[in-house]
PDB file of N, CA and C in Angstrom:
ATOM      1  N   UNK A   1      23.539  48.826 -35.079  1.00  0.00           N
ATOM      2  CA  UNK A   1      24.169  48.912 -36.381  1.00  0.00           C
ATOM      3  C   UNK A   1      25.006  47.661 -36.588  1.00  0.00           C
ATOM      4  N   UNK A   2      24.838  47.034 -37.328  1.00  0.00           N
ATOM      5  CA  UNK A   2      25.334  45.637 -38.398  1.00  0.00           C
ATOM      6  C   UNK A   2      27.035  45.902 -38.494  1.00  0.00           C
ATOM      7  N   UNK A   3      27.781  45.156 -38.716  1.00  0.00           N
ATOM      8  CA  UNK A   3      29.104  45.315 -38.636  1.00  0.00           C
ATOM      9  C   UNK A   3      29.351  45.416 -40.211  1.00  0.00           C
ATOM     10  N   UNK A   4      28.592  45.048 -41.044  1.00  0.00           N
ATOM     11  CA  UNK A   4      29.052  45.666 -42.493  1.00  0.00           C
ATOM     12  C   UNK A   4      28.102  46.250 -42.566  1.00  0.00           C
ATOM     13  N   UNK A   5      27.572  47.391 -41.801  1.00  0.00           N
ATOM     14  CA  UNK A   5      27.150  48.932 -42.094  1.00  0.00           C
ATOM     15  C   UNK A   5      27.915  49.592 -41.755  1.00  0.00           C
ATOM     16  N   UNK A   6      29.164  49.343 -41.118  1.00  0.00           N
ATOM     17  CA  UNK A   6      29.887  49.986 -39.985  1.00  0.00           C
ATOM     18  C   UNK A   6      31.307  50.517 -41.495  1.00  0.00           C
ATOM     19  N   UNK A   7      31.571  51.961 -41.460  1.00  0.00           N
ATOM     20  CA  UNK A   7      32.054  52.685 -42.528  1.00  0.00           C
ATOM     21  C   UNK A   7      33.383  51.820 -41.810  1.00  0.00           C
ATOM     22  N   UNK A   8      35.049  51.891 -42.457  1.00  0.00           N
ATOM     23  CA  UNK A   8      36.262  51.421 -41.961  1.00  0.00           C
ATOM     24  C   UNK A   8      36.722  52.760 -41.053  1.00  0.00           C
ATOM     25  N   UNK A   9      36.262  53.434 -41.369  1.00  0.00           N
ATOM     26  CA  UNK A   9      37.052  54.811 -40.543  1.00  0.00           C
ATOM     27  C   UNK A   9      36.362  54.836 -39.146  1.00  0.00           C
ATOM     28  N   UNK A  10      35.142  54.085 -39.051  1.00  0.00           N
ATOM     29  CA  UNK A  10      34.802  53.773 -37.246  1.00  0.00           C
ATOM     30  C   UNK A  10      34.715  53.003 -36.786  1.00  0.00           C
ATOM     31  N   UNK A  11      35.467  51.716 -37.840  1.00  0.00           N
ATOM     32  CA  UNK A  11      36.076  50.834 -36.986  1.00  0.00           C
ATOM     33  C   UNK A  11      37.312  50.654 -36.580  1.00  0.00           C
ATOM     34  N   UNK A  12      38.076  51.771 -37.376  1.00  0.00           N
ATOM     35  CA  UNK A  12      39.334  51.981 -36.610  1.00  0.00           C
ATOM     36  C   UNK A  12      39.588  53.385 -35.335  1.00  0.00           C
ATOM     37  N   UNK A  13      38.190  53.830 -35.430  1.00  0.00           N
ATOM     38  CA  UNK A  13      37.891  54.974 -34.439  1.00  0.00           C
ATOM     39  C   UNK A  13      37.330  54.124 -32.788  1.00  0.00           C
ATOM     40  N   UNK A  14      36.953  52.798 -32.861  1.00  0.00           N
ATOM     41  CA  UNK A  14      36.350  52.140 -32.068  1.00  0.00           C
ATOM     42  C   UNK A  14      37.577  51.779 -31.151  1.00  0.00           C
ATOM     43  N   UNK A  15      38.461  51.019 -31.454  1.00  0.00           N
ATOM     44  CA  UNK A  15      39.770  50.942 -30.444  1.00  0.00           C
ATOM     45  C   UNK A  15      40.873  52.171 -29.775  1.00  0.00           C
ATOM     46  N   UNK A  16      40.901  52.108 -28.774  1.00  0.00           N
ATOM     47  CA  UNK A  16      41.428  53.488 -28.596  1.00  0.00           C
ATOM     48  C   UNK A  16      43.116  52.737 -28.160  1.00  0.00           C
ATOM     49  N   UNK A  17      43.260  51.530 -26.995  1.00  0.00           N
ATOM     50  CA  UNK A  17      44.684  51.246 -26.958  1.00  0.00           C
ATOM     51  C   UNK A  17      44.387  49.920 -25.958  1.00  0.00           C
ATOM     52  N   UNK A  18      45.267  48.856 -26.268  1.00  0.00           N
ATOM     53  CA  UNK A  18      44.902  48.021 -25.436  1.00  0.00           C
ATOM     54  C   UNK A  18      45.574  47.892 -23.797  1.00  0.00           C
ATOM     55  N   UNK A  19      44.880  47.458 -22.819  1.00  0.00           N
ATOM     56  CA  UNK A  19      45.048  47.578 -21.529  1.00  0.00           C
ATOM     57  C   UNK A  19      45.931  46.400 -21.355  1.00  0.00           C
ATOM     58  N   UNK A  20      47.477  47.351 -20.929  1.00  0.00           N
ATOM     59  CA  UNK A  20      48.828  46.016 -20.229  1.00  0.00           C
ATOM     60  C   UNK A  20      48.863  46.627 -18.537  1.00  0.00           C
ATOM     61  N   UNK A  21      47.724  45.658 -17.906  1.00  0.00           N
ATOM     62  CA  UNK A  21      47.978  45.726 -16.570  1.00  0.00           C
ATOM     63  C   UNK A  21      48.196  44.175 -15.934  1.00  0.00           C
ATOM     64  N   UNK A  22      48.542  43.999 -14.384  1.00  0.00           N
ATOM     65  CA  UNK A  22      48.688  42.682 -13.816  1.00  0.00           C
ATOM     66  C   UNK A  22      47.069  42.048 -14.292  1.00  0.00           C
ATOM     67  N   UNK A  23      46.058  42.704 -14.117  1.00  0.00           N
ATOM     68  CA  UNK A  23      44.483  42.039 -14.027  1.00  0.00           C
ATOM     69  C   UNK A  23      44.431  41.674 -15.565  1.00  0.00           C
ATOM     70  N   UNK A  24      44.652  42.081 -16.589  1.00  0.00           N
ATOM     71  CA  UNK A  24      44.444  42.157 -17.951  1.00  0.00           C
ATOM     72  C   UNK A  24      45.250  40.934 -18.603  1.00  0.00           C
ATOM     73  N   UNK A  25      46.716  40.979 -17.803  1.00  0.00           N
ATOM     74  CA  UNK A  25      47.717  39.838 -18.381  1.00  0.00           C
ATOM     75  C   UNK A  25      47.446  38.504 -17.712  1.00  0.00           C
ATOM     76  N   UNK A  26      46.458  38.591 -16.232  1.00  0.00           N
ATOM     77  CA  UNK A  26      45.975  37.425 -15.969  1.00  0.00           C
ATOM     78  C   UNK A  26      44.924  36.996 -16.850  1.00  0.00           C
ATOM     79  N   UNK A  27      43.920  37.503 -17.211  1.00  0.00           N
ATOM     80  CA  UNK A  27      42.783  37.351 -17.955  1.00  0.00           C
ATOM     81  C   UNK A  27      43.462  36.437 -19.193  1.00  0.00           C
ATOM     82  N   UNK A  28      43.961  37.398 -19.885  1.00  0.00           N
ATOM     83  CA  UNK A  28      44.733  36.578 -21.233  1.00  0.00           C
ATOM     84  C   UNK A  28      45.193  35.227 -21.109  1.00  0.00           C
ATOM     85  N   UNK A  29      46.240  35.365 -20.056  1.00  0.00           N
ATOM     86  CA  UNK A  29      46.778  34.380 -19.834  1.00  0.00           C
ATOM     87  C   UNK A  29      45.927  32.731 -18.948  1.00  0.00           C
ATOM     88  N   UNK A  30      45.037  32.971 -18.676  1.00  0.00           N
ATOM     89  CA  UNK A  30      44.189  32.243 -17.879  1.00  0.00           C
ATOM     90  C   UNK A  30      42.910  32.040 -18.314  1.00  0.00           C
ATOM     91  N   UNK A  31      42.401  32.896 -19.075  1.00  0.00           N
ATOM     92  CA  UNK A  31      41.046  33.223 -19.870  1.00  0.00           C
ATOM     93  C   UNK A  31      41.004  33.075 -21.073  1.00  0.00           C
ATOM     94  N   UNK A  32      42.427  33.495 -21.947  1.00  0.00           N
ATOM     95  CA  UNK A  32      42.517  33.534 -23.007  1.00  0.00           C
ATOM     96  C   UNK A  32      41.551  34.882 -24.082  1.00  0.00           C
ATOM     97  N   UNK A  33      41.904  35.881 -22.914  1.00  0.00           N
ATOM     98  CA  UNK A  33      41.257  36.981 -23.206  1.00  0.00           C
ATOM     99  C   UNK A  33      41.935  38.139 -23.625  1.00  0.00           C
ATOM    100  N   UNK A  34      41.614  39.098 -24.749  1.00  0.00           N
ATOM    101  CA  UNK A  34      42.358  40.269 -24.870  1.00  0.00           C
ATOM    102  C   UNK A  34      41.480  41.515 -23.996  1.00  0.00           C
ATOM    103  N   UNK A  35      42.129  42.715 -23.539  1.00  0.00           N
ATOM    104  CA  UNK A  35      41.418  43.774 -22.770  1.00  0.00           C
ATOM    105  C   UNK A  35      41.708  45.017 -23.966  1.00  0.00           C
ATOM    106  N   UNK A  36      40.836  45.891 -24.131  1.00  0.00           N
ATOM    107  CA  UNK A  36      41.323  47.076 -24.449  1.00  0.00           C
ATOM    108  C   UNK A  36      40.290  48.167 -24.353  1.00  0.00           C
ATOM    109  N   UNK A  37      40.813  49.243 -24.254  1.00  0.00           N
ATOM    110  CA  UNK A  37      40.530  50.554 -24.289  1.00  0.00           C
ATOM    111  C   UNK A  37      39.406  50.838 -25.754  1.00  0.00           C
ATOM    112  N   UNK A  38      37.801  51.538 -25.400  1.00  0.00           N
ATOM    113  CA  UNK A  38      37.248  51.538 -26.543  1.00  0.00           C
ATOM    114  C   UNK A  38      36.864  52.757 -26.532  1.00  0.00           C
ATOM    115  N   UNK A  39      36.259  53.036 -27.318  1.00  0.00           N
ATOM    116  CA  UNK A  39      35.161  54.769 -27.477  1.00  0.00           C
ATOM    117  C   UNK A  39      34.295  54.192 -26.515  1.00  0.00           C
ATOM    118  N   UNK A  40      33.993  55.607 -25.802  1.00  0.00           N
ATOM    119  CA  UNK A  40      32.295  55.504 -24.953  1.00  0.00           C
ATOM    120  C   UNK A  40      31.201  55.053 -25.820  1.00  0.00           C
ATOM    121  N   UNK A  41      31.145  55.951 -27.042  1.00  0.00           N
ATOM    122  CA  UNK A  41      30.268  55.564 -27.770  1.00  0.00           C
ATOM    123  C   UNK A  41      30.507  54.256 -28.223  1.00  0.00           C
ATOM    124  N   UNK A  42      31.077  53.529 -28.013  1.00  0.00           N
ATOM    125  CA  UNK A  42      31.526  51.825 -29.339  1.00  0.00           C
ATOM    126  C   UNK A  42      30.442  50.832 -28.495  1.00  0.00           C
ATOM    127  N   UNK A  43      29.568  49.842 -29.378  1.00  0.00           N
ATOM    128  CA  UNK A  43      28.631  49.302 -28.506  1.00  0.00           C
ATOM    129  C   UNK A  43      29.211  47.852 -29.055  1.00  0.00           C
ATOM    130  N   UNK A  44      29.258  46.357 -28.429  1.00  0.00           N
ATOM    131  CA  UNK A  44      29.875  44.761 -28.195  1.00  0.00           C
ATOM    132  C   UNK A  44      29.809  45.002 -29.971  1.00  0.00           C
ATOM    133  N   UNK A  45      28.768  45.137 -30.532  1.00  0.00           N
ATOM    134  CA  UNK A  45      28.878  44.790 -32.188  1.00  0.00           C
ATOM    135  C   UNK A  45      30.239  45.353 -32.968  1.00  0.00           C
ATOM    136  N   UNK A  46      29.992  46.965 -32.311  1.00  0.00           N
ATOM    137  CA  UNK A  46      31.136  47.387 -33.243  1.00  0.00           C
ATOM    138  C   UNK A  46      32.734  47.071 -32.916  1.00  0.00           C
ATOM    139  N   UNK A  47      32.499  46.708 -31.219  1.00  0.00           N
ATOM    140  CA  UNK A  47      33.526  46.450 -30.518  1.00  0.00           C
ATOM    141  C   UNK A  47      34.406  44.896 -31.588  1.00  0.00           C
ATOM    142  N   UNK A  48      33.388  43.883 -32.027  1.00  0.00           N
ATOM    143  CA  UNK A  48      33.653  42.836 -32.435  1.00  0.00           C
ATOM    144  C   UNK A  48      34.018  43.013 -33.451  1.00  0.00           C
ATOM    145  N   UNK A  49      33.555  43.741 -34.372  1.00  0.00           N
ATOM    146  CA  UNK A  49      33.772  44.299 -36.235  1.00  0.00           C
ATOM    147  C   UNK A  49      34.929  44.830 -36.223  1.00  0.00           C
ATOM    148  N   UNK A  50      35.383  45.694 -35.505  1.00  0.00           N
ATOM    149  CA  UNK A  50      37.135  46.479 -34.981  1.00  0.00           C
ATOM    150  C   UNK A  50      37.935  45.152 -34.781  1.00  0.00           C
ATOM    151  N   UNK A  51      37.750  44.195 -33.926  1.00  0.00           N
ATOM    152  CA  UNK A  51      38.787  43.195 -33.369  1.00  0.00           C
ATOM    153  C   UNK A  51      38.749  42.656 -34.656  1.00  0.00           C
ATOM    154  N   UNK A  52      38.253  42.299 -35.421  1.00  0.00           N
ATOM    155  CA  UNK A  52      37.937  41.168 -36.589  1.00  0.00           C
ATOM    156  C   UNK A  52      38.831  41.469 -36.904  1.00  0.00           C
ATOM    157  N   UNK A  53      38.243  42.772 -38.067  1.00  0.00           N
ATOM    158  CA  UNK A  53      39.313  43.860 -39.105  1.00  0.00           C
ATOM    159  C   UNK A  53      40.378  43.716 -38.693  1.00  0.00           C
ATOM    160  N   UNK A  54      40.933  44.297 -37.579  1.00  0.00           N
ATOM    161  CA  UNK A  54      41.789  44.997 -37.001  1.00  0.00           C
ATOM    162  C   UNK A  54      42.920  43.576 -36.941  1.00  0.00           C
ATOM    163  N   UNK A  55      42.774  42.627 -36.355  1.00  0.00           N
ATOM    164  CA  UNK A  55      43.841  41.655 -36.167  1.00  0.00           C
ATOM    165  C   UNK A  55      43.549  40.374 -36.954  1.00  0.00           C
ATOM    166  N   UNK A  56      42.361  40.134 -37.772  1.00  0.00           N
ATOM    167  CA  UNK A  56      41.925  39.130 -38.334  1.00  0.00           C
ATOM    168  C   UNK A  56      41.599  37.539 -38.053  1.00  0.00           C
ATOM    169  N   UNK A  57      41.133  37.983 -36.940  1.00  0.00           N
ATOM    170  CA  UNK A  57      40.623  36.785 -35.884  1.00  0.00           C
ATOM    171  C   UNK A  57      39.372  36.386 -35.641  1.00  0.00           C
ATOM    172  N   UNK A  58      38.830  35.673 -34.938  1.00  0.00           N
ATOM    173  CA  UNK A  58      37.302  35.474 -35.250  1.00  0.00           C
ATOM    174  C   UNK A  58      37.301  35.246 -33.645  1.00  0.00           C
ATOM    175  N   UNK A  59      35.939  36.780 -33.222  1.00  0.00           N
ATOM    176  CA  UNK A  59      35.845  36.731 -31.687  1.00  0.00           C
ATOM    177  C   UNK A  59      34.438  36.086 -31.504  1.00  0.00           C
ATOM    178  N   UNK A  60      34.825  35.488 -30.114  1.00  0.00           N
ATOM    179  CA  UNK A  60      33.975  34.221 -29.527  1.00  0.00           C
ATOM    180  C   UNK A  60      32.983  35.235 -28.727  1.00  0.00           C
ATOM    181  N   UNK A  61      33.336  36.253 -28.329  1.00  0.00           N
ATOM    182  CA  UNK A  61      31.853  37.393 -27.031  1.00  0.00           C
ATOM    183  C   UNK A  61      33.130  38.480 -26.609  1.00  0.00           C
ATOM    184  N   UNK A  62      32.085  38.913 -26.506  1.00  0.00           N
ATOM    185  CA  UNK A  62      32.745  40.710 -26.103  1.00  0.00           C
ATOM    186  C   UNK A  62      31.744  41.109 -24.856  1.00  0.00           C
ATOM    187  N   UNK A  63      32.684  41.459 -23.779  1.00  0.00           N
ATOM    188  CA  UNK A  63      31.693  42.115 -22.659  1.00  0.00           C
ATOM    189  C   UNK A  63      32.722  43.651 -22.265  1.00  0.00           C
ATOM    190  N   UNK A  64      31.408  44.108 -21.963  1.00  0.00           N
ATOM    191  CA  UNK A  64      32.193  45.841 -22.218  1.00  0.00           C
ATOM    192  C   UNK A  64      31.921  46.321 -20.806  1.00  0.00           C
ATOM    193  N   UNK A  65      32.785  46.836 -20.398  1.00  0.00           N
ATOM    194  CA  UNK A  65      32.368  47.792 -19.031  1.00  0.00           C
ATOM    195  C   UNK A  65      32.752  49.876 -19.041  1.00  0.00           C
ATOM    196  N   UNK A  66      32.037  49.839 -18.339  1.00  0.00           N
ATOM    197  CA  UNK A  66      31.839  51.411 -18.224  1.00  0.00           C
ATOM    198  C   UNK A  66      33.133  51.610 -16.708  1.00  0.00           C
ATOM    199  N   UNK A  67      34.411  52.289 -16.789  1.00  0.00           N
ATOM    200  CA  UNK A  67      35.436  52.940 -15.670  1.00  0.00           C
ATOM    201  C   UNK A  67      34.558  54.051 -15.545  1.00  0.00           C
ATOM    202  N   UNK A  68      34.135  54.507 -14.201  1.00  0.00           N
ATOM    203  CA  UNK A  68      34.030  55.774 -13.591  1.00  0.00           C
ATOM    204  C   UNK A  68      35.487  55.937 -13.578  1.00  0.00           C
ATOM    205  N   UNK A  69      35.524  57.995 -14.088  1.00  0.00           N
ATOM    206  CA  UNK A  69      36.562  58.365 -13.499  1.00  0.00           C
ATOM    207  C   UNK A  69      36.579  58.601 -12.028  1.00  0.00           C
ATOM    208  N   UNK A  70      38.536  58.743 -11.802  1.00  0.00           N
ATOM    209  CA  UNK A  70      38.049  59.472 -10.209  1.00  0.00           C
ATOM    210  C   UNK A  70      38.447  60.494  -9.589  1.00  0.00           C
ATOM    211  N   UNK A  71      38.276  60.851  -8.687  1.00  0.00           N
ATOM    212  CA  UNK A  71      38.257  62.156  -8.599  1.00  0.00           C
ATOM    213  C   UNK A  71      39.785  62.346  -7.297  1.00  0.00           C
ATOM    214  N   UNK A  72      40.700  63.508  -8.100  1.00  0.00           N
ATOM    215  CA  UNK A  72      41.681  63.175  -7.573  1.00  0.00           C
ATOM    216  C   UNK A  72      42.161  64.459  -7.538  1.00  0.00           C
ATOM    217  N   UNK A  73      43.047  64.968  -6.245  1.00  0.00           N
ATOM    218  CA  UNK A  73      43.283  65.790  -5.729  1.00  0.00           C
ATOM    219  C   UNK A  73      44.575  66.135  -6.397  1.00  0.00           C
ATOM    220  N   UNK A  74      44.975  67.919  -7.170  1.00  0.00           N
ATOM    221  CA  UNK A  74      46.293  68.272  -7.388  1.00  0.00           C
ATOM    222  C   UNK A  74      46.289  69.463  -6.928  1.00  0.00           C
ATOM    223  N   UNK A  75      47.295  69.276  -5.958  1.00  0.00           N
ATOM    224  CA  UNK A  75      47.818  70.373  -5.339  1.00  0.00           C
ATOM    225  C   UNK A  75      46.443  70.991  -4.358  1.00  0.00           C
ATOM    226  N   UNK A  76      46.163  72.150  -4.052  1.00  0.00           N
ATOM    227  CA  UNK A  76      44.481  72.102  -3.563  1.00  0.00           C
ATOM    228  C   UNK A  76      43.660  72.172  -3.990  1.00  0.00           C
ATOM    229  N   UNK A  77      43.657  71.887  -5.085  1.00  0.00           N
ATOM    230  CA  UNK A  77      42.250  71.488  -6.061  1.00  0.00           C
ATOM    231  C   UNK A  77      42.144  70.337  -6.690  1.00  0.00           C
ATOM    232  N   UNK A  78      40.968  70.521  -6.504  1.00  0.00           N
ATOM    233  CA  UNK A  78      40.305  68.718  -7.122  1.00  0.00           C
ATOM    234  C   UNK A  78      39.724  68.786  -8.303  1.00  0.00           C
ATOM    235  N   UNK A  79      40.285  67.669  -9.227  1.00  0.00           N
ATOM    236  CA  UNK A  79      39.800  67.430 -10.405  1.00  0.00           C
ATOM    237  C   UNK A  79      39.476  65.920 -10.833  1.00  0.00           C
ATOM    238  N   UNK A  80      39.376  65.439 -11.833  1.00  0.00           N
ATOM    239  CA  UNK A  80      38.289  64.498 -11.865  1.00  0.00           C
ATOM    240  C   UNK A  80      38.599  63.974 -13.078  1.00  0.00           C
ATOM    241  N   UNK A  81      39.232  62.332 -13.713  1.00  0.00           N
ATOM    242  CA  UNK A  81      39.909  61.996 -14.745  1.00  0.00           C
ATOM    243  C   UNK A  81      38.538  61.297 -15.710  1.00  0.00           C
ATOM    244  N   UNK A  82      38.838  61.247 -16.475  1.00  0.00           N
ATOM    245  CA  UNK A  82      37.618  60.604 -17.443  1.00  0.00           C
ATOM    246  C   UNK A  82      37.236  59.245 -17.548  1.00  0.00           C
ATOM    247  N   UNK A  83      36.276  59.331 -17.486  1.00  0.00           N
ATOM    248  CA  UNK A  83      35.071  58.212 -17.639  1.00  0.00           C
ATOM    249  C   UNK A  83      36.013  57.147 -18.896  1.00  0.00           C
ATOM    250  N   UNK A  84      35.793  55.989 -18.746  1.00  0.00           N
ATOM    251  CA  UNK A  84      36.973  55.071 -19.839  1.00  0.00           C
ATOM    252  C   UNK A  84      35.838  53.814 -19.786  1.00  0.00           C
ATOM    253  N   UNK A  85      35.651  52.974 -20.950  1.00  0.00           N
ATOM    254  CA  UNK A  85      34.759  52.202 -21.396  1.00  0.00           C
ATOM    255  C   UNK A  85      36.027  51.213 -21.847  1.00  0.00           C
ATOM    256  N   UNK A  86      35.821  50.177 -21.171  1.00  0.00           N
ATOM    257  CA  UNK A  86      36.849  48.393 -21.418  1.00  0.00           C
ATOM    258  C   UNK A  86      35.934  47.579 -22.097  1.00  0.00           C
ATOM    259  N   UNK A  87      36.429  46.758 -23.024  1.00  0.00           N
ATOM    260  CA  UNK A  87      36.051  45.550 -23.764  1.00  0.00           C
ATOM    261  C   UNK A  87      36.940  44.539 -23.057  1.00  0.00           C
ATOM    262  N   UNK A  88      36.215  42.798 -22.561  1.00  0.00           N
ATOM    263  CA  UNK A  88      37.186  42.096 -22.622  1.00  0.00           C
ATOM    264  C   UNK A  88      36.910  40.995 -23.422  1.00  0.00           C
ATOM    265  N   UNK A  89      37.750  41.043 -24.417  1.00  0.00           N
ATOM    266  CA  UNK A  89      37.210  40.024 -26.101  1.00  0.00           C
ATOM    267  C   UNK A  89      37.532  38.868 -25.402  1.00  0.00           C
ATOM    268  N   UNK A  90      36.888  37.749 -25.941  1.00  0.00           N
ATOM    269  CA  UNK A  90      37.162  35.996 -25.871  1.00  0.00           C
ATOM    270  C   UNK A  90      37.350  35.827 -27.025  1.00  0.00           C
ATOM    271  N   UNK A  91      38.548  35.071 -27.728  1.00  0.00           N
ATOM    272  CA  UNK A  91      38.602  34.984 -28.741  1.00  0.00           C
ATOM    273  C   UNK A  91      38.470  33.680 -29.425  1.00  0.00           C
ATOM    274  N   UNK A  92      38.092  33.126 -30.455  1.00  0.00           N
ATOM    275  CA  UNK A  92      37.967  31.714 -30.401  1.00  0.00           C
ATOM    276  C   UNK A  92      38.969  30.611 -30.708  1.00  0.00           C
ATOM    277  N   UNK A  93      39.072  29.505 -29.727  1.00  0.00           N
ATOM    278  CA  UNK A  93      40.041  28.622 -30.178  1.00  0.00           C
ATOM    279  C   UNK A  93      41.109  28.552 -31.356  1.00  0.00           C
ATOM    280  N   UNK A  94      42.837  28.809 -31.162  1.00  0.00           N
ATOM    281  CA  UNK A  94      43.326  28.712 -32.352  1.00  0.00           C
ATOM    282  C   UNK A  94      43.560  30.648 -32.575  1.00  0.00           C
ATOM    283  N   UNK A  95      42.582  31.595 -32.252  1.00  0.00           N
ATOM    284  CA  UNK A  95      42.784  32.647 -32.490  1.00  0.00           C
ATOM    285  C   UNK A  95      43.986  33.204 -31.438  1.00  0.00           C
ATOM    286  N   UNK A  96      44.537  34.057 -32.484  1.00  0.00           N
ATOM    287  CA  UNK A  96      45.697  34.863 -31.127  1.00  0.00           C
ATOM    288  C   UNK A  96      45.895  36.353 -31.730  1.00  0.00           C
ATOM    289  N   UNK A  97      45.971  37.005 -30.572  1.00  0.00           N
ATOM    290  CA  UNK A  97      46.296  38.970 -31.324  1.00  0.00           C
ATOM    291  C   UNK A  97      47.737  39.205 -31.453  1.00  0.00           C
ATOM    292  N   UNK A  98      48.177  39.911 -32.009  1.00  0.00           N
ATOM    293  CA  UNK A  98      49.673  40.207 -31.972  1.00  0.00           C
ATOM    294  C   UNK A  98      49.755  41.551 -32.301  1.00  0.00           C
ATOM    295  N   UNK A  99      50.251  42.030 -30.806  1.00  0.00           N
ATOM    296  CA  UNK A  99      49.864  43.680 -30.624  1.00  0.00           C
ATOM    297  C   UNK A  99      51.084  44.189 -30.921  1.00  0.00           C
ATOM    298  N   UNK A 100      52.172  43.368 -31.480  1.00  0.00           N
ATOM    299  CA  UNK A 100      53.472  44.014 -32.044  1.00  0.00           C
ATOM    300  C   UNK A 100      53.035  45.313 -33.562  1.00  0.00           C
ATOM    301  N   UNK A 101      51.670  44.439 -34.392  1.00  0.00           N
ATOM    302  CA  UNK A 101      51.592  45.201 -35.590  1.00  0.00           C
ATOM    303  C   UNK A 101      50.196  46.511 -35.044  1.00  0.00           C
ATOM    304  N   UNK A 102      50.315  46.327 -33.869  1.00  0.00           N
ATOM    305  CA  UNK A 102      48.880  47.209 -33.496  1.00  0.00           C
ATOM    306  C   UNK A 102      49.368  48.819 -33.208  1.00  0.00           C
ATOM    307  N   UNK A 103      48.740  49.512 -33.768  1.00  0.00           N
ATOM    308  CA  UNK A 103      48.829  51.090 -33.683  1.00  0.00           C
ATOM    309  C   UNK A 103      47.493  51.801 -33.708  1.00  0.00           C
ATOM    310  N   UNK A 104      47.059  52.705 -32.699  1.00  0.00           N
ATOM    311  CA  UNK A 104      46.548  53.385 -32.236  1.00  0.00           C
ATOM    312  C   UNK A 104      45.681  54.270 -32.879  1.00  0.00           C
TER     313      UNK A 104
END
């Protein structure tokens, strides 16, 4: 699906929250990369049509990965956290995000 087929209500359904970890703030900072949290279902196109909209930047490639959840012990039973799908955008020269105006 084409990024202007893409309705506005799932491209703001496509970002779920962006990832502030040590690995994520190196990337940025060294890569010049943003990380974030997407729908399972969101595939690199729609992933790119969301970043556009969303912060008004123009992205350079999007590579997406699939988190296995894992499986983690409470109390004596074991349960098992959810499956989580990462984007890490390249954005192009001159572009920058500013996650001060970003909401969820």
């Amino acid at each position: 699906m084409s990024a202007s087929k893409l309705s506005e209500d799932r491209l703001y359904q496509v970002l779920i929250a962006p990832v502030v970890t040590e690995k994520s703030t190196r990337a940025a900072e060294q890569d010049g990369q943003a990380v974030f949290y997407v729908a399972n279902d969101a595939t690199r196109n729609d992933v790119k049509a969301a970043i556009e909209k969303a912060f008004d930047v123009e992205v350079e490639s999007v590579r997406v990965l699939n988190a296995k959840g894992k499986t983690k012990r409470f109390g004596r039973s074991t349960g098992r956290r959810s499956d989580r799908k990462k984007a890490y955008i390249r954005l192009k020269e001159g572009s920058d995000i500013d996650f001060a105006g970003f909401q969820a």
